[in-house]
PDB file of N, CA and C in Angstrom:
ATOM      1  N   UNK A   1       0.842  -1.166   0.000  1.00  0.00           N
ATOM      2  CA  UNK A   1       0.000   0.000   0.000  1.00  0.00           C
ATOM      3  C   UNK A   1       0.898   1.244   0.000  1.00  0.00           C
ATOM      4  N   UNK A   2       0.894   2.090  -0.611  1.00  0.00           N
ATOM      5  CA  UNK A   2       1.797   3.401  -0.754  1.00  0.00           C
ATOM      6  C   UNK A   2       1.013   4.147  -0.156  1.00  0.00           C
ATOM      7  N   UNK A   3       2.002   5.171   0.766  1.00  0.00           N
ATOM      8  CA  UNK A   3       1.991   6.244   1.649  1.00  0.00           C
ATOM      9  C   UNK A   3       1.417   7.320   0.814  1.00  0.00           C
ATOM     10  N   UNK A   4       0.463   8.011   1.745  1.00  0.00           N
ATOM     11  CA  UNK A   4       0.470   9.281   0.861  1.00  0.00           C
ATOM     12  C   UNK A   4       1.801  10.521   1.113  1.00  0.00           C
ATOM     13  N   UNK A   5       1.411  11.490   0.675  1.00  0.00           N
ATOM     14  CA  UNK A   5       2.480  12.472   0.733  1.00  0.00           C
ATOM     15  C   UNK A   5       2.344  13.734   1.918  1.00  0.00           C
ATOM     16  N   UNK A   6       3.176  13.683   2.489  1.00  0.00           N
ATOM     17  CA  UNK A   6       2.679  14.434   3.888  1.00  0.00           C
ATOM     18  C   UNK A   6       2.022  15.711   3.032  1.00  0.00           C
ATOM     19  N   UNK A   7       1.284  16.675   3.768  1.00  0.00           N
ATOM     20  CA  UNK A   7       1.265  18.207   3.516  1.00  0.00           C
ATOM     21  C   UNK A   7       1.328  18.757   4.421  1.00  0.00           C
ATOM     22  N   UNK A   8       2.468  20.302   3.627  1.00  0.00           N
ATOM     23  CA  UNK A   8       3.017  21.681   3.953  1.00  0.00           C
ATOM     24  C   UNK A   8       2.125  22.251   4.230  1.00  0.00           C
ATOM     25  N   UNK A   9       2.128  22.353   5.569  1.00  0.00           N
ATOM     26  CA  UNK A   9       1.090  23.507   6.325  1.00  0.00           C
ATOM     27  C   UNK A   9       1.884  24.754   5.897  1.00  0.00           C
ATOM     28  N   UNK A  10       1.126  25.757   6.050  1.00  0.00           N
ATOM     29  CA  UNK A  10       2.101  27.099   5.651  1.00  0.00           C
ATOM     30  C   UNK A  10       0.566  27.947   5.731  1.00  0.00           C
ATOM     31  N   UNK A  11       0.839  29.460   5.944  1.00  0.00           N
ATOM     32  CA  UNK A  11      -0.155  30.515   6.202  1.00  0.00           C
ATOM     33  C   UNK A  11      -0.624  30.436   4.780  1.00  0.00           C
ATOM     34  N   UNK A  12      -2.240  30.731   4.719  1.00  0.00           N
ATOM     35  CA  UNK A  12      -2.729  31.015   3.604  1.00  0.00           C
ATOM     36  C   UNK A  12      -2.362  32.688   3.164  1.00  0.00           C
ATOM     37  N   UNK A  13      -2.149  32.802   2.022  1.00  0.00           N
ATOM     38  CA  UNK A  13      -1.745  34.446   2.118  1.00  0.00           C
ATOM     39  C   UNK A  13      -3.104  35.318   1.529  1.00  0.00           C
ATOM     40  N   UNK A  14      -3.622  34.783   0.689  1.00  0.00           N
ATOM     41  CA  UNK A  14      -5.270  35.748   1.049  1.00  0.00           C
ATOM     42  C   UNK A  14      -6.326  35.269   1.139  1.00  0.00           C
ATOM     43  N   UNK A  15      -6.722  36.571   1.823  1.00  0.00           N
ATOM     44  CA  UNK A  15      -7.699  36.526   3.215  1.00  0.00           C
ATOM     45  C   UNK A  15      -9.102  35.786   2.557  1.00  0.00           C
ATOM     46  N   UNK A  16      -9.419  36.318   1.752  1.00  0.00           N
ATOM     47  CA  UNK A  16     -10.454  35.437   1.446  1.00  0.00           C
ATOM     48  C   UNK A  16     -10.554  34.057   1.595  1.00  0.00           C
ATOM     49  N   UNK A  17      -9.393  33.306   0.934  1.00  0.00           N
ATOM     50  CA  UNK A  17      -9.370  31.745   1.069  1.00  0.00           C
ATOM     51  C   UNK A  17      -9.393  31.245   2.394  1.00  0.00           C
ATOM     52  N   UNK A  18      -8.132  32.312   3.186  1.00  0.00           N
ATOM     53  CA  UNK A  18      -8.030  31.790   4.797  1.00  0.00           C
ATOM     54  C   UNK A  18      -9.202  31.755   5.437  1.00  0.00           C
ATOM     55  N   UNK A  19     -10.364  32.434   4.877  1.00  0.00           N
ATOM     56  CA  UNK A  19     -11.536  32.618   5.905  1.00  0.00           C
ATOM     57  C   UNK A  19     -12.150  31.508   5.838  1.00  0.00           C
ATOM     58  N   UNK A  20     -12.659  31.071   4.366  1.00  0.00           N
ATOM     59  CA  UNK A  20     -12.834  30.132   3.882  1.00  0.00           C
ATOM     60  C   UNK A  20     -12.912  28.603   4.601  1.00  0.00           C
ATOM     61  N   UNK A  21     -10.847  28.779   4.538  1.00  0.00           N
ATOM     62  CA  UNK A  21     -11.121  27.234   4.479  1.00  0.00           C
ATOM     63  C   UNK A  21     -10.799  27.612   6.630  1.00  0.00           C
ATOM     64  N   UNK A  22     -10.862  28.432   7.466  1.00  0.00           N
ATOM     65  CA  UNK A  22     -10.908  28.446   8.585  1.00  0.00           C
ATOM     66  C   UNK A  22     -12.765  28.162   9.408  1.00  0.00           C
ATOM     67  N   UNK A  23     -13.529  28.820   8.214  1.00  0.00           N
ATOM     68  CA  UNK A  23     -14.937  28.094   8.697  1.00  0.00           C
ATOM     69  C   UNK A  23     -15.198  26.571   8.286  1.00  0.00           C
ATOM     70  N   UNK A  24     -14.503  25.712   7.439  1.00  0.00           N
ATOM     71  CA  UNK A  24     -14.355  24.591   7.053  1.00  0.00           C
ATOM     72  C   UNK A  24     -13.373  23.943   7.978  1.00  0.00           C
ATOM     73  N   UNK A  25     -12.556  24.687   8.773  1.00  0.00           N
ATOM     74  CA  UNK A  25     -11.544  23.593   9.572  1.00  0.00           C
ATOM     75  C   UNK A  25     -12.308  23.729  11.006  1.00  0.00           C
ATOM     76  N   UNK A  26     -13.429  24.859  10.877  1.00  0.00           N
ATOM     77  CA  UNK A  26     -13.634  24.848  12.754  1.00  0.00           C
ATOM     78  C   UNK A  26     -14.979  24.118  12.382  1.00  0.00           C
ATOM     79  N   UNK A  27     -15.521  23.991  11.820  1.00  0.00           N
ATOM     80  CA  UNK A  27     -16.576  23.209  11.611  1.00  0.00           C
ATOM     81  C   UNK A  27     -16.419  21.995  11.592  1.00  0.00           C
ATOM     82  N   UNK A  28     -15.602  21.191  11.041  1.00  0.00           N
ATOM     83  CA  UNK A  28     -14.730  20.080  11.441  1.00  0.00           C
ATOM     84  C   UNK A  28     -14.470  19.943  12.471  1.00  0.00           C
ATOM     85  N   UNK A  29     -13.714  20.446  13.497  1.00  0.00           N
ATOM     86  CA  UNK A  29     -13.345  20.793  14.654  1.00  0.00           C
ATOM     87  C   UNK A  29     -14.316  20.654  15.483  1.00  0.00           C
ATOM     88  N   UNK A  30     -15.602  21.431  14.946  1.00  0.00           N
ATOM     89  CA  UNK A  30     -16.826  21.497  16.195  1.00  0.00           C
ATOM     90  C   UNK A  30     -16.904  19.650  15.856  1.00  0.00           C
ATOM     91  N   UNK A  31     -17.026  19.325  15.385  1.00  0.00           N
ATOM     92  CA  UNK A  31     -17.719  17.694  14.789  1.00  0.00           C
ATOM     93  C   UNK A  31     -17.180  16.766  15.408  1.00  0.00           C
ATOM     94  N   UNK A  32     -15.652  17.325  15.368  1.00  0.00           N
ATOM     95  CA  UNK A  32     -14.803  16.019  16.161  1.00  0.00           C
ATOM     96  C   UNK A  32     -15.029  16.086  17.456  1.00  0.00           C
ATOM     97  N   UNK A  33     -15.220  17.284  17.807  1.00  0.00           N
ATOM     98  CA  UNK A  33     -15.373  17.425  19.342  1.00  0.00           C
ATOM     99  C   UNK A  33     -16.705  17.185  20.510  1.00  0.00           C
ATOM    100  N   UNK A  34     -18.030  17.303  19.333  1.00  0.00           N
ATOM    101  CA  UNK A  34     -19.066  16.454  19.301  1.00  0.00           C
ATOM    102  C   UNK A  34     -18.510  14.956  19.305  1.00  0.00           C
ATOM    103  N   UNK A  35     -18.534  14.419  17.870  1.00  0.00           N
ATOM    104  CA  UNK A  35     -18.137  12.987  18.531  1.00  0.00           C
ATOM    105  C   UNK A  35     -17.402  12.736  19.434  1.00  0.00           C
ATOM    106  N   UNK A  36     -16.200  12.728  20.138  1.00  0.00           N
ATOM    107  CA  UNK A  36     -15.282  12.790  21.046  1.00  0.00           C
ATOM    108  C   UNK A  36     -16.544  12.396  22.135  1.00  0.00           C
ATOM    109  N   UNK A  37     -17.238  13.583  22.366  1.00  0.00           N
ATOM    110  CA  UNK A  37     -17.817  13.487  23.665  1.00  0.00           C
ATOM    111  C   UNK A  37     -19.069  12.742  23.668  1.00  0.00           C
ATOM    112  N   UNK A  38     -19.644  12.203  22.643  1.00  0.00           N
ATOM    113  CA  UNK A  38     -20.761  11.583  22.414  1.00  0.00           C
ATOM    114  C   UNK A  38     -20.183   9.802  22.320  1.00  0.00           C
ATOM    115  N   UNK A  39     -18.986   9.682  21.905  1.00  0.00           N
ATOM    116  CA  UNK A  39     -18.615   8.282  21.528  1.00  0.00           C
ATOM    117  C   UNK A  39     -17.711   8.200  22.694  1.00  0.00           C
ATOM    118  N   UNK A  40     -17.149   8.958  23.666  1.00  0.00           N
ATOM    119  CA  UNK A  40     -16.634   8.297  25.166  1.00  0.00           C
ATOM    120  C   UNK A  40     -17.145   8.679  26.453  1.00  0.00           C
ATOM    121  N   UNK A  41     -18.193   9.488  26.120  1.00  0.00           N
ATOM    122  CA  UNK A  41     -18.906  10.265  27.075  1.00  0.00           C
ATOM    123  C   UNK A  41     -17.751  11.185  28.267  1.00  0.00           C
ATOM    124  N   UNK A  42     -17.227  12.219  27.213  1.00  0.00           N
ATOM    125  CA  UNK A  42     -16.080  12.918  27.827  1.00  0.00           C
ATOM    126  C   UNK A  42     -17.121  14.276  28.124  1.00  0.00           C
ATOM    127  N   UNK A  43     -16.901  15.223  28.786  1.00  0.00           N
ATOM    128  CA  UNK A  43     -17.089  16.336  29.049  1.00  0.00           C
ATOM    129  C   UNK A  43     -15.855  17.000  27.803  1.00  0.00           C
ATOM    130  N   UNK A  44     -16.133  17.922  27.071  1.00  0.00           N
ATOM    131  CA  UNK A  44     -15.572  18.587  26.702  1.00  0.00           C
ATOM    132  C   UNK A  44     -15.713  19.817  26.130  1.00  0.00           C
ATOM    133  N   UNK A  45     -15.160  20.784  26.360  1.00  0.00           N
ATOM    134  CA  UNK A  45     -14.950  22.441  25.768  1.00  0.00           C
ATOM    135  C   UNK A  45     -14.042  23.098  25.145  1.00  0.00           C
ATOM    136  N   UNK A  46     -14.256  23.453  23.936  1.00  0.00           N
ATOM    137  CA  UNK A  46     -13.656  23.855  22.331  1.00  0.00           C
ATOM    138  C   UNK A  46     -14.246  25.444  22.637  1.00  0.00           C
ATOM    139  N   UNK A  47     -12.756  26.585  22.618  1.00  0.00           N
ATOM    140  CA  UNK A  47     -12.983  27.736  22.368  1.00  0.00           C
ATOM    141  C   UNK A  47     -12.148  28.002  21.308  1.00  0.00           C
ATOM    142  N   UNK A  48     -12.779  28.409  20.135  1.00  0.00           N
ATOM    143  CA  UNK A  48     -11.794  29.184  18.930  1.00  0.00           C
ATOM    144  C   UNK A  48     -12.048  30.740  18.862  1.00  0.00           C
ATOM    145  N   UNK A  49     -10.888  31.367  18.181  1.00  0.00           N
ATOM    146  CA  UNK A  49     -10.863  32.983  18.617  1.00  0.00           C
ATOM    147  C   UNK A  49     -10.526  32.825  16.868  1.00  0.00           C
ATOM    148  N   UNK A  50     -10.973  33.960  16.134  1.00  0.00           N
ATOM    149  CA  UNK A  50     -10.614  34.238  14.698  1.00  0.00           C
ATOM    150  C   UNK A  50      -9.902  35.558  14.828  1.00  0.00           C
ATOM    151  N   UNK A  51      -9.490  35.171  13.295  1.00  0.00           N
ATOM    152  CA  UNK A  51      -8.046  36.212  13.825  1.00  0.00           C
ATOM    153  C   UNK A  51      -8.581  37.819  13.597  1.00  0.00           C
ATOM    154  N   UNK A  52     -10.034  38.185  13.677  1.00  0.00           N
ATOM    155  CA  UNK A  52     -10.792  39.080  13.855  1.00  0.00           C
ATOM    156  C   UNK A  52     -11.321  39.822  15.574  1.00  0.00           C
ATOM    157  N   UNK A  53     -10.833  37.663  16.406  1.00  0.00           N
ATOM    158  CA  UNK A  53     -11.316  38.264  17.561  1.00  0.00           C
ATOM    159  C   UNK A  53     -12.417  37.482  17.494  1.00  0.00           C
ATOM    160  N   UNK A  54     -13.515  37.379  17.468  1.00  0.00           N
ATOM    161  CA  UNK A  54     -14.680  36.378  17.372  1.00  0.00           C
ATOM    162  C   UNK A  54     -14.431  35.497  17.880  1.00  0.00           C
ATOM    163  N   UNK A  55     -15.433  35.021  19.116  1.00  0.00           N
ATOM    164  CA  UNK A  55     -15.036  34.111  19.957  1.00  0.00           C
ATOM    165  C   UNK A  55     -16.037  32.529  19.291  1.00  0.00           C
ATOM    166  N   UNK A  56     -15.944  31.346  19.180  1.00  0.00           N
ATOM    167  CA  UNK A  56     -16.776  30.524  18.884  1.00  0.00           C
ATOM    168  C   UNK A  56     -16.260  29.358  19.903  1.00  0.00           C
ATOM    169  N   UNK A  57     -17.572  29.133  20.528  1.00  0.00           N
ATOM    170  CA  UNK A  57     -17.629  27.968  21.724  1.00  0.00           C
ATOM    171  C   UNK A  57     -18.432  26.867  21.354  1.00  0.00           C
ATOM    172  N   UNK A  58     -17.862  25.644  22.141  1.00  0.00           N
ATOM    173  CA  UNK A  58     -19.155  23.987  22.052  1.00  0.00           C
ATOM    174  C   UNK A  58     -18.527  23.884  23.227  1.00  0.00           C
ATOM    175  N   UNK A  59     -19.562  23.497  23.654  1.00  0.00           N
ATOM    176  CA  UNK A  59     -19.531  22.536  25.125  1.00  0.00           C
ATOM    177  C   UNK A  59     -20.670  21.294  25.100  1.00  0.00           C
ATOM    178  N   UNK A  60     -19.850  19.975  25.816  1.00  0.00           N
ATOM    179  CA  UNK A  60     -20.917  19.012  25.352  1.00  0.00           C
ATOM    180  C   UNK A  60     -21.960  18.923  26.634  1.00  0.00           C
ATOM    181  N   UNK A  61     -21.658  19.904  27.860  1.00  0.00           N
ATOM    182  CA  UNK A  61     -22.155  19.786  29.140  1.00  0.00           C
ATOM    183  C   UNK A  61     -22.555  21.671  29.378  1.00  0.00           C
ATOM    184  N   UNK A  62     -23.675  21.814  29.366  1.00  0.00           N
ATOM    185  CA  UNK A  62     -24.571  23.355  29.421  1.00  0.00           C
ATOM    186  C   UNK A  62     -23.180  24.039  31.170  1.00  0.00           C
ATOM    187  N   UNK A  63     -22.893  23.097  31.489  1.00  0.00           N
ATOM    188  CA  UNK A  63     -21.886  24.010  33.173  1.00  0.00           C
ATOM    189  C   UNK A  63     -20.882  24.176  32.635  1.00  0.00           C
ATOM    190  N   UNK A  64     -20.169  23.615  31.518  1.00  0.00           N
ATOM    191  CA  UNK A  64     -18.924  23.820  31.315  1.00  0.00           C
ATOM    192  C   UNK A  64     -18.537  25.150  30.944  1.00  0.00           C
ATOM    193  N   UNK A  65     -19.342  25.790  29.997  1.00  0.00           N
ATOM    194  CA  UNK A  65     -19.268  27.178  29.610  1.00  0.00           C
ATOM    195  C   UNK A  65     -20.362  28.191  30.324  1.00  0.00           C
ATOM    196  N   UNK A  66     -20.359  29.257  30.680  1.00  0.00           N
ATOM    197  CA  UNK A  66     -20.915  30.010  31.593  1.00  0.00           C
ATOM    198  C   UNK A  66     -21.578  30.816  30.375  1.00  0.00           C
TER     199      UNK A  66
END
């Protein structure tokens, strides 16, 4: 079976795309972190900040976040 080929993380350089594919990676993000806590029954809390400042929260337990 052949390996795939790692990938070069590196800054997106415009802004448009970065926004882009940053609502596509935290949306992902929210998903995994849903399952996580739904498939081991973890408590868990995901805060992302955009590089605007915009705060976006999940919590899988209503006490965890105030």
């Amino acid at each position: 079976m052949a390996k795939r080929g790692g990938v070069q993380l590196r800054l997106i350089k415009d802004k448009m795309r970065r926004q882009v594919r940053f609502c596509k990676c935290r949306s992902g993000l929210f998903k995994k972190a849903f399952e996580l806590a739904l498939l081991c029954d973890a408590e868990v809390a995901l805060l992302v900040f955009s590089q605007s400042g915009k705060l976006y929260e999940y919590s899988s337990s209503s006490r965890l976040i105030c």
